[in-house]
C-alpha atoms as a PDB file:
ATOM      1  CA  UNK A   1       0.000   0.000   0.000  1.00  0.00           C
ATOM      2  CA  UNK A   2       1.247   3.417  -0.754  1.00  0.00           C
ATOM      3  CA  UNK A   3       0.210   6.618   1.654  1.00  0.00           C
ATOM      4  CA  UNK A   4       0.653  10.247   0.638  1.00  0.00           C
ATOM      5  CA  UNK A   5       3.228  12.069   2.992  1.00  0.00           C
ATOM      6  CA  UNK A   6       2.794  15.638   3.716  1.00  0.00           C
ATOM      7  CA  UNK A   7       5.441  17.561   6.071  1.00  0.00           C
ATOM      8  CA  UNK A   8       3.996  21.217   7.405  1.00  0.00           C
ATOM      9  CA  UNK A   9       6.933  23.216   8.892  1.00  0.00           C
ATOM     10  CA  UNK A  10       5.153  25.006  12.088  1.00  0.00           C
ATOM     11  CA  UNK A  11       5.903  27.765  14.439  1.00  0.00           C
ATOM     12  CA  UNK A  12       4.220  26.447  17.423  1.00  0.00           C
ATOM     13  CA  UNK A  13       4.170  22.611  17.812  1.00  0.00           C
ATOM     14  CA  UNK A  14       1.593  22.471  20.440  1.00  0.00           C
ATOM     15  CA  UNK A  15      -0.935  24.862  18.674  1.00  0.00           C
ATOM     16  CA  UNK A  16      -0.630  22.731  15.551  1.00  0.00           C
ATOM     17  CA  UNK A  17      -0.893  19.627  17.153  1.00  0.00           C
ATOM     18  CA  UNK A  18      -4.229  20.707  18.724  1.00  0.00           C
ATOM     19  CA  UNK A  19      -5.394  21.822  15.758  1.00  0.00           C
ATOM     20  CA  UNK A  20      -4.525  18.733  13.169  1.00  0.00           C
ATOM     21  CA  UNK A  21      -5.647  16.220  16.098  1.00  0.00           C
ATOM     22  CA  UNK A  22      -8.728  17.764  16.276  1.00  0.00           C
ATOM     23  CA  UNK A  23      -9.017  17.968  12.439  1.00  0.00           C
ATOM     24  CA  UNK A  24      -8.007  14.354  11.936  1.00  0.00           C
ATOM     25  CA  UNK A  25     -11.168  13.139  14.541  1.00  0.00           C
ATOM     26  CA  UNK A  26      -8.885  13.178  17.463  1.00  0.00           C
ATOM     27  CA  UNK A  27      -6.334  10.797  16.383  1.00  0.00           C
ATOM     28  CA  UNK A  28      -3.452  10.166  18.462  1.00  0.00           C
ATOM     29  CA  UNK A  29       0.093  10.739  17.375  1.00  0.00           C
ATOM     30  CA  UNK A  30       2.118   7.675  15.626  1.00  0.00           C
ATOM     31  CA  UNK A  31       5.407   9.715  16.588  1.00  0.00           C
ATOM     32  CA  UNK A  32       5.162  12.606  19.311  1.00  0.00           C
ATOM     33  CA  UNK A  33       8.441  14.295  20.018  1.00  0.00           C
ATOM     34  CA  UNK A  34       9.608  17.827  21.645  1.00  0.00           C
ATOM     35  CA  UNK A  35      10.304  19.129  17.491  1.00  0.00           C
ATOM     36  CA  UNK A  36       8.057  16.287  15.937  1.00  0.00           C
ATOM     37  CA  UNK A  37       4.778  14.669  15.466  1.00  0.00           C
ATOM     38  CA  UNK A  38       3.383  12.239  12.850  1.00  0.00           C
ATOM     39  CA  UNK A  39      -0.052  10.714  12.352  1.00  0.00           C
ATOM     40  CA  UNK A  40      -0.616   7.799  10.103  1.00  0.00           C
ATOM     41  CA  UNK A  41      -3.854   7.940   9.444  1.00  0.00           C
ATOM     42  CA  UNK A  42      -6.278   4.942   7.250  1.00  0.00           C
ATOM     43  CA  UNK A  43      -8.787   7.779   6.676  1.00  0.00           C
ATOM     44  CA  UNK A  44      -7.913   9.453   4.531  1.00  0.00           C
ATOM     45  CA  UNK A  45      -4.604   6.904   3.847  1.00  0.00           C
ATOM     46  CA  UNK A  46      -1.729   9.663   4.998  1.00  0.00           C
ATOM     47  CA  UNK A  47       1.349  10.665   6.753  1.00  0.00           C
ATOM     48  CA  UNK A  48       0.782  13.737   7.637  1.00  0.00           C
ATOM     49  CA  UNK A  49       3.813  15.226   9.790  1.00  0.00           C
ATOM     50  CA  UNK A  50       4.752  19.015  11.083  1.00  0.00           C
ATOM     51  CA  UNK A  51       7.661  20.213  12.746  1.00  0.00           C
ATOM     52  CA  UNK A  52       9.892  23.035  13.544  1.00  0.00           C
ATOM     53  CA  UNK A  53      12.731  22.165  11.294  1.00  0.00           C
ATOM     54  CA  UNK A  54      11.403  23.877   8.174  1.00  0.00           C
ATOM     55  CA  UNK A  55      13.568  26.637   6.216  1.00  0.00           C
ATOM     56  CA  UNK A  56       9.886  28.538   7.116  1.00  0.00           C
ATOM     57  CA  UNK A  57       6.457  27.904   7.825  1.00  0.00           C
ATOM     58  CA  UNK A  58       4.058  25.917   5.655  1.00  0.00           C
ATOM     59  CA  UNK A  59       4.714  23.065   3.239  1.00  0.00           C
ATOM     60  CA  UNK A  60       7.735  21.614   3.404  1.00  0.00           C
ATOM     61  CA  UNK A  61       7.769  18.842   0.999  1.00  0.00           C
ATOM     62  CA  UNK A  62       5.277  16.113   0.133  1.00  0.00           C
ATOM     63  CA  UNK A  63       6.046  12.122  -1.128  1.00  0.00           C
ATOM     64  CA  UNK A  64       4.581   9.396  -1.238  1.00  0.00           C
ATOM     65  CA  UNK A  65       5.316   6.176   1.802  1.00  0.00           C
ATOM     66  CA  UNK A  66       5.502   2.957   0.355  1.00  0.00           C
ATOM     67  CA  UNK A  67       6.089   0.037   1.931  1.00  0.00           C
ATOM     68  CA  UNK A  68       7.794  -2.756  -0.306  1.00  0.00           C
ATOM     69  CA  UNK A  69      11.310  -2.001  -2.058  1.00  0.00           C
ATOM     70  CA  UNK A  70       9.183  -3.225  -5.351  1.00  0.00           C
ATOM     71  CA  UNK A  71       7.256  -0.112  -4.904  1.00  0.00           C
ATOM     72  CA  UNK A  72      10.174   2.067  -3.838  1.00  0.00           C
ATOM     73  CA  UNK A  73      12.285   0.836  -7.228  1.00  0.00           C
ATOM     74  CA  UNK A  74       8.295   1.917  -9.208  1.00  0.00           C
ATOM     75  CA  UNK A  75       8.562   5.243  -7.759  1.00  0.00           C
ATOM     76  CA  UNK A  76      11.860   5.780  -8.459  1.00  0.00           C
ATOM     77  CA  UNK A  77      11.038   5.005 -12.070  1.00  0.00           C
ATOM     78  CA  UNK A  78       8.496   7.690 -12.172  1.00  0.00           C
ATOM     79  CA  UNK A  79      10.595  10.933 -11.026  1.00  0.00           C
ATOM     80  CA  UNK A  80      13.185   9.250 -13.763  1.00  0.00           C
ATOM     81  CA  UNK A  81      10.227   8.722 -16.304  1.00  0.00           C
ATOM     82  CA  UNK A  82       9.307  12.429 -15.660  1.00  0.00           C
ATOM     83  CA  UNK A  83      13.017  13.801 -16.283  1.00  0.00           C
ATOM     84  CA  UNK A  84      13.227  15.090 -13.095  1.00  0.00           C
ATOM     85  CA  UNK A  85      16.709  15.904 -11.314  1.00  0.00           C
ATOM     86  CA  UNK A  86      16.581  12.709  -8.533  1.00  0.00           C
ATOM     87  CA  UNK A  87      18.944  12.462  -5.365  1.00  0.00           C
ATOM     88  CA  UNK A  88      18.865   8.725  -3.984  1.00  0.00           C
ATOM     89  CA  UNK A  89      19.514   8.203  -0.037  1.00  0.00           C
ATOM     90  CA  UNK A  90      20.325   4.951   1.413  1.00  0.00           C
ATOM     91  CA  UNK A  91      19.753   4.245   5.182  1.00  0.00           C
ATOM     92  CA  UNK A  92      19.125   8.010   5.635  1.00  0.00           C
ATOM     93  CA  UNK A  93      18.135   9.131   8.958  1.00  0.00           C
ATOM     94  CA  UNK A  94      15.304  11.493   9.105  1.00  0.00           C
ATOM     95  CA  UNK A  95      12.281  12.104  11.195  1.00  0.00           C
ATOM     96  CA  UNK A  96      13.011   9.613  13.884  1.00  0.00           C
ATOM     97  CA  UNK A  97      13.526   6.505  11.188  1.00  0.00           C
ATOM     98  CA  UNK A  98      16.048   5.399   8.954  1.00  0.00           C
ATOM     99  CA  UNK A  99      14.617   5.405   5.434  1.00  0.00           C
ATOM    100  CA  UNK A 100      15.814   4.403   1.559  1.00  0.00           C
ATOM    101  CA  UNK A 101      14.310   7.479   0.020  1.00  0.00           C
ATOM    102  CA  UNK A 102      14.502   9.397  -3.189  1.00  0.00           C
ATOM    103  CA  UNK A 103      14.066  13.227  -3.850  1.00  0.00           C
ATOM    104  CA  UNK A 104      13.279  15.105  -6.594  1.00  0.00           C
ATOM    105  CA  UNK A 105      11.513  18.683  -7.275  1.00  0.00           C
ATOM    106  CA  UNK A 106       8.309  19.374  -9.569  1.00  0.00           C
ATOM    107  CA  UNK A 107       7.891  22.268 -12.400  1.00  0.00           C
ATOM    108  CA  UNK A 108       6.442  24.426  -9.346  1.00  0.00           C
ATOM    109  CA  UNK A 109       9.386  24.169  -7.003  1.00  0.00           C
ATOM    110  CA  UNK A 110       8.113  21.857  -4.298  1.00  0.00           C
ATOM    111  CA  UNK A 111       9.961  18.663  -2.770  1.00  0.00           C
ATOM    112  CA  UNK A 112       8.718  15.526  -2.990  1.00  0.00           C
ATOM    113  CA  UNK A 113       9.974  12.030  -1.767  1.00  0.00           C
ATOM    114  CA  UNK A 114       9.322   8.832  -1.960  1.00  0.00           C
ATOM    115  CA  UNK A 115      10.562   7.182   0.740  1.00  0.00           C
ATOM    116  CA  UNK A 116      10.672   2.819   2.411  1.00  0.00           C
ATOM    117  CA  UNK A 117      10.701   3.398   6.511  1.00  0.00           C
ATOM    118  CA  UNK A 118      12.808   0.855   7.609  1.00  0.00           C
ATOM    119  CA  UNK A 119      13.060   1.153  11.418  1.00  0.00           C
ATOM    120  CA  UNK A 120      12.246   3.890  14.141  1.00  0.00           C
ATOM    121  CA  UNK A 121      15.354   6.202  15.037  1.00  0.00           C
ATOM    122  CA  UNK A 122      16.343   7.689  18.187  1.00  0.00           C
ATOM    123  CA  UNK A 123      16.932  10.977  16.901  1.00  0.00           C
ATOM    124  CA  UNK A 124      15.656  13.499  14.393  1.00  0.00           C
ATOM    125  CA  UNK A 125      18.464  13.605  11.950  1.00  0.00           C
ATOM    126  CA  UNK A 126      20.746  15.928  10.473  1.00  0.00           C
ATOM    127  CA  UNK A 127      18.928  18.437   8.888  1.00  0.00           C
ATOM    128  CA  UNK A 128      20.142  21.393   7.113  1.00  0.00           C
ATOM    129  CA  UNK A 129      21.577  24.734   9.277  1.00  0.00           C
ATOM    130  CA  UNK A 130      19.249  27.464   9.125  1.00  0.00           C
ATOM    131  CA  UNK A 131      22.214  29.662   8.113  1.00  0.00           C
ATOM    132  CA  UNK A 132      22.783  27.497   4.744  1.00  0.00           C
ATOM    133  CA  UNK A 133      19.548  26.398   3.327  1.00  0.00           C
ATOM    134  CA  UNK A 134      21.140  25.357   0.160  1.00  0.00           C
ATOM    135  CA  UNK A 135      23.310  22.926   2.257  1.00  0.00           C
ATOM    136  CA  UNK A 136      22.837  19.361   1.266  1.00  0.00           C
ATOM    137  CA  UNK A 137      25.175  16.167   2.369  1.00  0.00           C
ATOM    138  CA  UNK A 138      23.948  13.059   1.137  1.00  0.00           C
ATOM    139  CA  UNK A 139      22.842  12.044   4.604  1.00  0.00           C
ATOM    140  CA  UNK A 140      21.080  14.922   5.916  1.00  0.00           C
ATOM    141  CA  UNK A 141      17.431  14.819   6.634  1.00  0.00           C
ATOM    142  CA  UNK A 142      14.925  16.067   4.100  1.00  0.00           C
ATOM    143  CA  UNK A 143      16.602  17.584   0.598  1.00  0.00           C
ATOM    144  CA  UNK A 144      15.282  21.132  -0.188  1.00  0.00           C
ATOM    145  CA  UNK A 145      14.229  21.898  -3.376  1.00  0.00           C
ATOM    146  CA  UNK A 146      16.783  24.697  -4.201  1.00  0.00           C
ATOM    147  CA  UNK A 147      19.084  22.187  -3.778  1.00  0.00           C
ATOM    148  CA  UNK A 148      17.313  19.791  -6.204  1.00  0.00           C
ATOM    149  CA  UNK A 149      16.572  23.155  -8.752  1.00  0.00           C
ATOM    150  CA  UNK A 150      20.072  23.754  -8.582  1.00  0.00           C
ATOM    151  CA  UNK A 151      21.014  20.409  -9.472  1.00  0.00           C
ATOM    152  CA  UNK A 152      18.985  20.629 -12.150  1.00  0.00           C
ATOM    153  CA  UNK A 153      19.696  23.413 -13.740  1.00  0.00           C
ATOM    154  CA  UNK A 154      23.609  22.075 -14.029  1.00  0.00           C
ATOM    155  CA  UNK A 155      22.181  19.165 -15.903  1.00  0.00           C
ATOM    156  CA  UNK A 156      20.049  20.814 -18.624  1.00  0.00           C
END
């Protein structure tokens, strides 16, 4: 089964989390954390997560969650069917879990990944400074799609 993902940057975690909770029929948190929360919801099928690591409030990227690595190698085919700049991450860290994931950026500018959870994490991740939002290593957290832009433009 495949879920959308959707990742809000927030200013205030414990506003937000009232407010989604309530919106989502007062579902409890699959992942609560001091700079994290996650719901997996069956209704409507997402994983909707918000934190305070965003460059800035509001989307930060969407993907879809699969669950098989026959469904991770389909996805991958489709950002490469679409000719779309892809970065590939192996054993990643990110959002409390270690992940195979794959990132790419649409026409508008937003991130989205495609990502396998393979087991919780202890720890966030490396994510990118806030003083270099173009930073990317290959195992920090969530790639940011002026990174992705950038990396695209040097291929075309």
């Amino acid at each position: 089964m495949k879920r959308m993902h959707i990742h809000v940057a927030v200013e205030n975690l414990g506003d937000s989390i009232r407010f989604y909770s309530a919106m989502f029929g007062n579902a409890e948190p699959a992942v609560l954390k001091a700079d994290y929360c996650k719901w997996e919801l069956t209704d409507p099928a997402v994983n909707f997560a918000i934190s305070q690591r965003g460059a800035k409030p509001g989307v930060d990227h969407v993907g879809i969650q699969v669950e098989t690595d026959a469904e991770l190698a389909e996805m991958n085919a489709r950002f490469a069917a679409a000719q779309l700049p892809v970065q590939i991450q192996t054993g990643t860290t990110c959002c409390y879990a270690r992940s195979d994931k794959a990132w790419t950026i649409d026409p508008q500018g937003v991130a989205w990944e495609t990502f396998k959870t393979l087991e919780a994490a202890p720890v966030y991740g490396r994510s990118r400074e806030p003083s270099q939002p173009h930073a990317q290593s290959p195992a920090a957290c969530c790639a940011t799609g002026e990174k992705l832009a950038e990396e695209s433009n040097e291929q075309h």
